[in-house]
N, C-alpha and C. Protein backbone atom coordinates (compact mmCIF):
# COMPACT_ATOMS: atom_id res chain seq x y z
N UNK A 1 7.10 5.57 -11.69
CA UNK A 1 7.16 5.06 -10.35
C UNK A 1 8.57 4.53 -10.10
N UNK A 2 9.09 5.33 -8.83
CA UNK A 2 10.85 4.72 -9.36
C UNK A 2 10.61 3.45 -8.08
N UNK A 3 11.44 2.55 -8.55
CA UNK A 3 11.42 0.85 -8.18
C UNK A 3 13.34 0.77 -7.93
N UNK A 4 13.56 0.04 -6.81
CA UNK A 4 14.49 -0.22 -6.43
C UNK A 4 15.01 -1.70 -6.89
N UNK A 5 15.61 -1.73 -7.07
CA UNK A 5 16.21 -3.62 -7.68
C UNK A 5 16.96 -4.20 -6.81
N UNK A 6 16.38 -5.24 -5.96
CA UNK A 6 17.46 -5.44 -5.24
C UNK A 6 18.47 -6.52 -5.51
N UNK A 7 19.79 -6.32 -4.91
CA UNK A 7 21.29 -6.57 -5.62
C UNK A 7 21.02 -8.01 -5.68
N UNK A 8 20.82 -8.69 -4.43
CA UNK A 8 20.95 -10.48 -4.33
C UNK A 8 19.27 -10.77 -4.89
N UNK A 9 19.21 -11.89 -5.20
CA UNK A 9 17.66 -12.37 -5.89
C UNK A 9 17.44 -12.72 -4.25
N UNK A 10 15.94 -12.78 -4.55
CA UNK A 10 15.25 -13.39 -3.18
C UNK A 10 15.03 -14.27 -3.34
N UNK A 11 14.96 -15.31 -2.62
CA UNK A 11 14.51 -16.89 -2.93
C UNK A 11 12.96 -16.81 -2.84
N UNK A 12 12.42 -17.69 -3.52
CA UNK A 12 10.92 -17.97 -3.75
C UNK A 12 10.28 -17.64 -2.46
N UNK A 13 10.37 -17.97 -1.46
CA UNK A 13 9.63 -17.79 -0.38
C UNK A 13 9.57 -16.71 0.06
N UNK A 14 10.36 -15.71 0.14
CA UNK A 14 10.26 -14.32 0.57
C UNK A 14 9.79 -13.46 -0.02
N UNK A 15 10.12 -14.05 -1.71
CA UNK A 15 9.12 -13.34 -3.08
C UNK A 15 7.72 -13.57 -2.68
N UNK A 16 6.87 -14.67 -2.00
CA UNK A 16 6.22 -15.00 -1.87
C UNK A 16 5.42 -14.49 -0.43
N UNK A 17 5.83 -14.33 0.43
CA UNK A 17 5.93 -13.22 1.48
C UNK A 17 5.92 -11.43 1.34
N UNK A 18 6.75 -11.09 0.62
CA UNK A 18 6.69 -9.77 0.00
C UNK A 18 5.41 -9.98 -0.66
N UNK A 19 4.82 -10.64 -1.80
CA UNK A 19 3.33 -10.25 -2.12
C UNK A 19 2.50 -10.89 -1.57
N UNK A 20 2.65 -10.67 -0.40
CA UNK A 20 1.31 -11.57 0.47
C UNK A 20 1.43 -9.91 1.30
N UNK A 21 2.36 -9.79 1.69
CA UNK A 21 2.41 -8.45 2.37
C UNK A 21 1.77 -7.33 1.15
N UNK A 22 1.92 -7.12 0.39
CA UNK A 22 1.61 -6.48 -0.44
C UNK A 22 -0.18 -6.35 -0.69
N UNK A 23 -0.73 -7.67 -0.52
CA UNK A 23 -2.22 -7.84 -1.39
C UNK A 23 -3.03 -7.97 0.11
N UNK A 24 -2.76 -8.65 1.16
CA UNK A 24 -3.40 -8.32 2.02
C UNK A 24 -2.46 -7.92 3.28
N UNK A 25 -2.56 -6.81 3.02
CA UNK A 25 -1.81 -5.83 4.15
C UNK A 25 -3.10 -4.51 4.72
N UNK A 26 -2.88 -4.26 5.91
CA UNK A 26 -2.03 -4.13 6.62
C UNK A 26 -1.81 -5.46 7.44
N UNK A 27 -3.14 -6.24 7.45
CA UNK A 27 -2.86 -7.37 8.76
C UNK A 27 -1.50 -8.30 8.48
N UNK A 28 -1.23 -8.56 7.11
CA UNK A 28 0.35 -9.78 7.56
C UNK A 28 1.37 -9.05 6.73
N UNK A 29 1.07 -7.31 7.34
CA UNK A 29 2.62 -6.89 7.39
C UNK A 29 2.94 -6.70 8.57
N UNK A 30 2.07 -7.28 9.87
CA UNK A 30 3.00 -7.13 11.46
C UNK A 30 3.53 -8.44 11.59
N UNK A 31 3.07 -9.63 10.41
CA UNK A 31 3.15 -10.89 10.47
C UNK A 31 5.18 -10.62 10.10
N UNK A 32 5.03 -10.42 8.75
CA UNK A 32 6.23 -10.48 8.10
C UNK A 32 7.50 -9.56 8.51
N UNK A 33 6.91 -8.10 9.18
CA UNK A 33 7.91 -7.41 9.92
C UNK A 33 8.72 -7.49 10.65
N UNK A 34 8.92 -9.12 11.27
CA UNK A 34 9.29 -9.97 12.16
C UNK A 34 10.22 -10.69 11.71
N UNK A 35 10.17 -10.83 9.85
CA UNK A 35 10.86 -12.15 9.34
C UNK A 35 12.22 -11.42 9.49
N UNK A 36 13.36 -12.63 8.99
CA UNK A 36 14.87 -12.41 8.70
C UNK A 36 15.13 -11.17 7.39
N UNK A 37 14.46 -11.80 6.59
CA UNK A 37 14.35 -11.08 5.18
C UNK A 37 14.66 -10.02 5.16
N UNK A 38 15.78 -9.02 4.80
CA UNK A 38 15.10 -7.13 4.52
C UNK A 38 14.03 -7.30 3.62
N UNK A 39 14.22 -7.89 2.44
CA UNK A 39 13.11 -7.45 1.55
C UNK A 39 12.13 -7.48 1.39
N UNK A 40 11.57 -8.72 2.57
CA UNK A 40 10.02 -9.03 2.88
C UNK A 40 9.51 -7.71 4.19
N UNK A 41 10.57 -7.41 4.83
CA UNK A 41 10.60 -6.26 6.13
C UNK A 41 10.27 -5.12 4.69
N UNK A 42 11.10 -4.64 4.24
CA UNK A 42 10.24 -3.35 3.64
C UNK A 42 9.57 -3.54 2.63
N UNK A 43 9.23 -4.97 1.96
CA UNK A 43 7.94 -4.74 0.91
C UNK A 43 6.38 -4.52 2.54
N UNK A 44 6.72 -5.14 3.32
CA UNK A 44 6.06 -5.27 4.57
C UNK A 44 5.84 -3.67 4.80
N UNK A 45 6.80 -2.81 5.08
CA UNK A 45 6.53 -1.71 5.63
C UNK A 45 6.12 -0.45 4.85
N UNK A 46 6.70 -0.94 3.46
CA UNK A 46 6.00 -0.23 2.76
C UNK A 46 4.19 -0.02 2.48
N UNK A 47 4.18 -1.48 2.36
CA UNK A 47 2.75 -2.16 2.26
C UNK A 47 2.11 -0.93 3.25
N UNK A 48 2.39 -1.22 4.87
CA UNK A 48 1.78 -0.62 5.93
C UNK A 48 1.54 0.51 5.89
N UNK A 49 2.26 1.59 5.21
CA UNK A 49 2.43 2.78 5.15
C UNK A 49 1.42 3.34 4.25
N UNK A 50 1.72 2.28 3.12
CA UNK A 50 0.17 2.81 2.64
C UNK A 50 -0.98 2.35 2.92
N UNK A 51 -1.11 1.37 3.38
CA UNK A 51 -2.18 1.18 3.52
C UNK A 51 -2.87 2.15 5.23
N UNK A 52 -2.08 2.58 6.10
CA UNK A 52 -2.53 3.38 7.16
C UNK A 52 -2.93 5.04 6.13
N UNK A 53 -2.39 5.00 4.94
CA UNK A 53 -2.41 6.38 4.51
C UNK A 53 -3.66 6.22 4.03
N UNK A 54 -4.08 5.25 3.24
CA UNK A 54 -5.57 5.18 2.95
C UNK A 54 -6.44 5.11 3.66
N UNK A 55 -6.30 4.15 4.30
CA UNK A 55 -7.61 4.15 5.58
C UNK A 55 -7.57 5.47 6.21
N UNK A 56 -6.76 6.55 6.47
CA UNK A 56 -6.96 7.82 6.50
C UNK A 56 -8.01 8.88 5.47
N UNK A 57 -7.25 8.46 4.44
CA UNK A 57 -8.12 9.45 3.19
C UNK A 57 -9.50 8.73 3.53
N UNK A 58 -9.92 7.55 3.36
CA UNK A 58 -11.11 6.89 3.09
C UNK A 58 -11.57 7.30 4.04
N UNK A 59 -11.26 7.45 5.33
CA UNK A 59 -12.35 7.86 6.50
C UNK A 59 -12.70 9.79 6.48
N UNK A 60 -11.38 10.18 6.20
CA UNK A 60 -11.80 11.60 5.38
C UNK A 60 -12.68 12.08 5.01
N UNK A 61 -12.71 11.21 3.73
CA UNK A 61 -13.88 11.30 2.56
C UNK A 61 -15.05 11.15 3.05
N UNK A 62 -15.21 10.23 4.08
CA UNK A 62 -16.67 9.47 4.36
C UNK A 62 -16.95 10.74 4.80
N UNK A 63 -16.15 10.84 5.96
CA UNK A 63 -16.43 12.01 6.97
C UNK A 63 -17.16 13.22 6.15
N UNK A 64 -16.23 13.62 5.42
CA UNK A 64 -16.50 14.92 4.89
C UNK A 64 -18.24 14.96 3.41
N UNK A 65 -17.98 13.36 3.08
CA UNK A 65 -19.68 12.84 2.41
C UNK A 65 -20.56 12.97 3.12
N UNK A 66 -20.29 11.99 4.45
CA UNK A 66 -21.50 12.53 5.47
C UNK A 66 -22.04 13.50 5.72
N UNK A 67 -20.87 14.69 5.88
CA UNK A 67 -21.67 15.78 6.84
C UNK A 67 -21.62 16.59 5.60
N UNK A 68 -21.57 16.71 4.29
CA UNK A 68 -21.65 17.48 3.46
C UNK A 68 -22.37 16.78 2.02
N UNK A 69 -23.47 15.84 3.08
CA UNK A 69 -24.26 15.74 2.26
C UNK A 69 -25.93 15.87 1.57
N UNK A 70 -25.63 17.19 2.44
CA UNK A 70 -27.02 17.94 1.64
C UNK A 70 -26.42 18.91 0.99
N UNK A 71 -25.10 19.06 0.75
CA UNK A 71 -25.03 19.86 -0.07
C UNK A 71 -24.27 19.25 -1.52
N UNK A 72 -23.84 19.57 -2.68
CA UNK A 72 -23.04 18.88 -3.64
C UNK A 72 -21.98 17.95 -3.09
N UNK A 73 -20.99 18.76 -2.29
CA UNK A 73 -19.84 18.30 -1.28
C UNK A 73 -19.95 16.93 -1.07
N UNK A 74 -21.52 16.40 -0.68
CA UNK A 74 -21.40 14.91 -0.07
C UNK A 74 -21.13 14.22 -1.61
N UNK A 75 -21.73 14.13 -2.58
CA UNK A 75 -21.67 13.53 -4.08
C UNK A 75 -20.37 13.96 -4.73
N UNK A 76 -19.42 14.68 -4.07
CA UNK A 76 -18.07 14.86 -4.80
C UNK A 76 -17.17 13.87 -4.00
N UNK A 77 -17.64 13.88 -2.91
CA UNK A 77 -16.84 13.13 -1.83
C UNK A 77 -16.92 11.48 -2.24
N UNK A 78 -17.89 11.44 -2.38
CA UNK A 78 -18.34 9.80 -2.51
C UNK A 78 -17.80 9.21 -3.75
N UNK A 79 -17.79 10.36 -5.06
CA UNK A 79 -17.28 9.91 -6.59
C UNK A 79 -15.44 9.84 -6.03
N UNK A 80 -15.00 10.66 -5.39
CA UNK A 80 -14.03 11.19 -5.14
C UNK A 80 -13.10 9.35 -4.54
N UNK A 81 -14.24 8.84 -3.40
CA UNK A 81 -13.30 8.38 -2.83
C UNK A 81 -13.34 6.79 -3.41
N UNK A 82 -14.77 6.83 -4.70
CA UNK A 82 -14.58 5.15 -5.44
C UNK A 82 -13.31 5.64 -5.83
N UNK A 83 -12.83 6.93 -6.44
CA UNK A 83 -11.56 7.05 -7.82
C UNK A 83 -10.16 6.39 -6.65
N UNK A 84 -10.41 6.59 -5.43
CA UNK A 84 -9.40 6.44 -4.15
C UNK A 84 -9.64 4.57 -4.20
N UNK A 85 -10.76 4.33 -4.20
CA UNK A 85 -10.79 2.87 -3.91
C UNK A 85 -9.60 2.42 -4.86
N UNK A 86 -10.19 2.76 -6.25
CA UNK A 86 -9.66 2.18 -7.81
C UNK A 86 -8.27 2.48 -7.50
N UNK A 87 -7.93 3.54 -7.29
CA UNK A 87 -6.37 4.20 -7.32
C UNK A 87 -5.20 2.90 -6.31
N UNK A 88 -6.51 2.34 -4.84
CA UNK A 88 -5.88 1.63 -3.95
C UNK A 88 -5.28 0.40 -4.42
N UNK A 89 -6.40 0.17 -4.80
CA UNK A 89 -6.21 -1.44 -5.57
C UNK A 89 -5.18 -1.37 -6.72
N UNK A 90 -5.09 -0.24 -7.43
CA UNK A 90 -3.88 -0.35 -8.42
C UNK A 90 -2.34 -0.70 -8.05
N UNK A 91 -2.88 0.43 -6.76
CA UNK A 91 -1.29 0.24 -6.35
C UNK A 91 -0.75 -0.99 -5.45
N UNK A 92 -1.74 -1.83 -5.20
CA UNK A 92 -1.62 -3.01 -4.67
C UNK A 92 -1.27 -3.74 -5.27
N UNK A 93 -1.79 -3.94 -6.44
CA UNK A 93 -1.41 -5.02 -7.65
C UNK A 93 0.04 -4.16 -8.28
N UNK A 94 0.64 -3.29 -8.42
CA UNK A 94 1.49 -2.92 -8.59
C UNK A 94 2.92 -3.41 -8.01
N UNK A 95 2.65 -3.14 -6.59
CA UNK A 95 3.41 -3.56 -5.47
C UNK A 95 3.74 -4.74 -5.64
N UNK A 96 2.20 -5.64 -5.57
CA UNK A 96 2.58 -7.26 -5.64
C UNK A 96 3.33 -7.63 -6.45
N UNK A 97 3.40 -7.12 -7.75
CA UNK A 97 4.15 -7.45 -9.00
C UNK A 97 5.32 -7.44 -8.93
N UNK A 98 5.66 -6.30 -8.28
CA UNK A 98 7.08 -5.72 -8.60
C UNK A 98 7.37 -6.84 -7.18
N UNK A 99 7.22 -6.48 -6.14
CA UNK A 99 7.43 -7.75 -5.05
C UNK A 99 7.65 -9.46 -5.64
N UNK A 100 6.67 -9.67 -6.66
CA UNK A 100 6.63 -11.14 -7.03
C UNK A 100 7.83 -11.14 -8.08
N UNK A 101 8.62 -10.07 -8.62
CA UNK A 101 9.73 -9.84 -9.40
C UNK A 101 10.80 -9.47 -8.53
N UNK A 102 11.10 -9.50 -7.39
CA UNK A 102 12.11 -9.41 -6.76
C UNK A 102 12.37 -8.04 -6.31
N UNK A 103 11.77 -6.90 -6.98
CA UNK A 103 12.30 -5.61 -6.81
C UNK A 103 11.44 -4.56 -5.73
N UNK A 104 11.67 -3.87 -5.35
CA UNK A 104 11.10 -3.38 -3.99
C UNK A 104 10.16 -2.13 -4.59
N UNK A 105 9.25 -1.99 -4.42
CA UNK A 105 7.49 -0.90 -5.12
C UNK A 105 7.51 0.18 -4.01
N UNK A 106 7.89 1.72 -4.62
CA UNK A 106 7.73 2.32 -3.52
C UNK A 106 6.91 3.64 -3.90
N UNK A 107 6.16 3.76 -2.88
CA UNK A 107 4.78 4.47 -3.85
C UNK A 107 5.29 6.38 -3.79
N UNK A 108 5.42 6.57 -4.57
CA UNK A 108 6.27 8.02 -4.37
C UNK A 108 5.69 9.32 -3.55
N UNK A 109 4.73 9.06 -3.01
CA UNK A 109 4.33 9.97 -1.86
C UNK A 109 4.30 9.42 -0.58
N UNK A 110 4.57 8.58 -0.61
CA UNK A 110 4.36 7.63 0.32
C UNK A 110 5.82 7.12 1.05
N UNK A 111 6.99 7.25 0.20
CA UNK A 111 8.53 6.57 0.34
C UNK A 111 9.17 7.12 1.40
N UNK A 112 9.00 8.77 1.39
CA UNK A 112 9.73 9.63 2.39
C UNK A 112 8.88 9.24 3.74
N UNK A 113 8.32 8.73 3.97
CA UNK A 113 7.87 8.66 5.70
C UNK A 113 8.31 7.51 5.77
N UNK A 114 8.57 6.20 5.09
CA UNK A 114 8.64 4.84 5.53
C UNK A 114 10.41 5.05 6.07
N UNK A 115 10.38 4.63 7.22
CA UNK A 115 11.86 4.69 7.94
C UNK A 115 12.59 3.45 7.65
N UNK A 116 13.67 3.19 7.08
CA UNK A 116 14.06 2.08 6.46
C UNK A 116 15.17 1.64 7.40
């Protein structure tokens, strides 16, 4: 997962901001998108990016469980999208980490759409 380091340290509070954006995002990354900070702005926008990308897949999945579930399709969908839950939450706690360490978490399918 390539991780960016950023040059100046962040002071505690923005470290602290960056993983708040990080663990419950999307709602207080429109909070923090606002601050002075760059680094709380793109642990913020990063946050957002994925998290709009999931709530995509997850409604996907449902979608495609629902209506494909009289056939196998719905039970692949449903195993399919706990492995999506698990996968979410990893990368959340990931983020936060690297955020609560100063350095910026950028999820590598995810990096090329976030406009910096």
């Amino acid at each position: 997962m390539p991780a960016k380091k950023e040059t100046a340290a962040s002071p505690k509070a923005n470290k602290t901001n960056a993983l708040l954006a990080w663990i419950f995002a999307p709602i207080t990354s429109f909070i923090f998108m606002n601050d002075e900070d760059e680094f709380t702005k793109k642990c913020a926008k990063h946050s957002l990016y994925f998290g709009v990308v999931m709530v995509v897949v997850h409604v996907a999945l449902w979608i495609l469980g629902t209506v494909g579930a009289v056939f196998i399709v719905g039970t692949v969908c449903f195993c399919v999208d706990a492995v999506v839950w698990i996968a979410d939450i990893a990368v959340r706690v990931m983020g936060a980490v690297k955020a609560n360490n100063g350095e910026l978490f950028e999820v590598p399918v995810i990096s090329g759409m976030v406009k910096e």
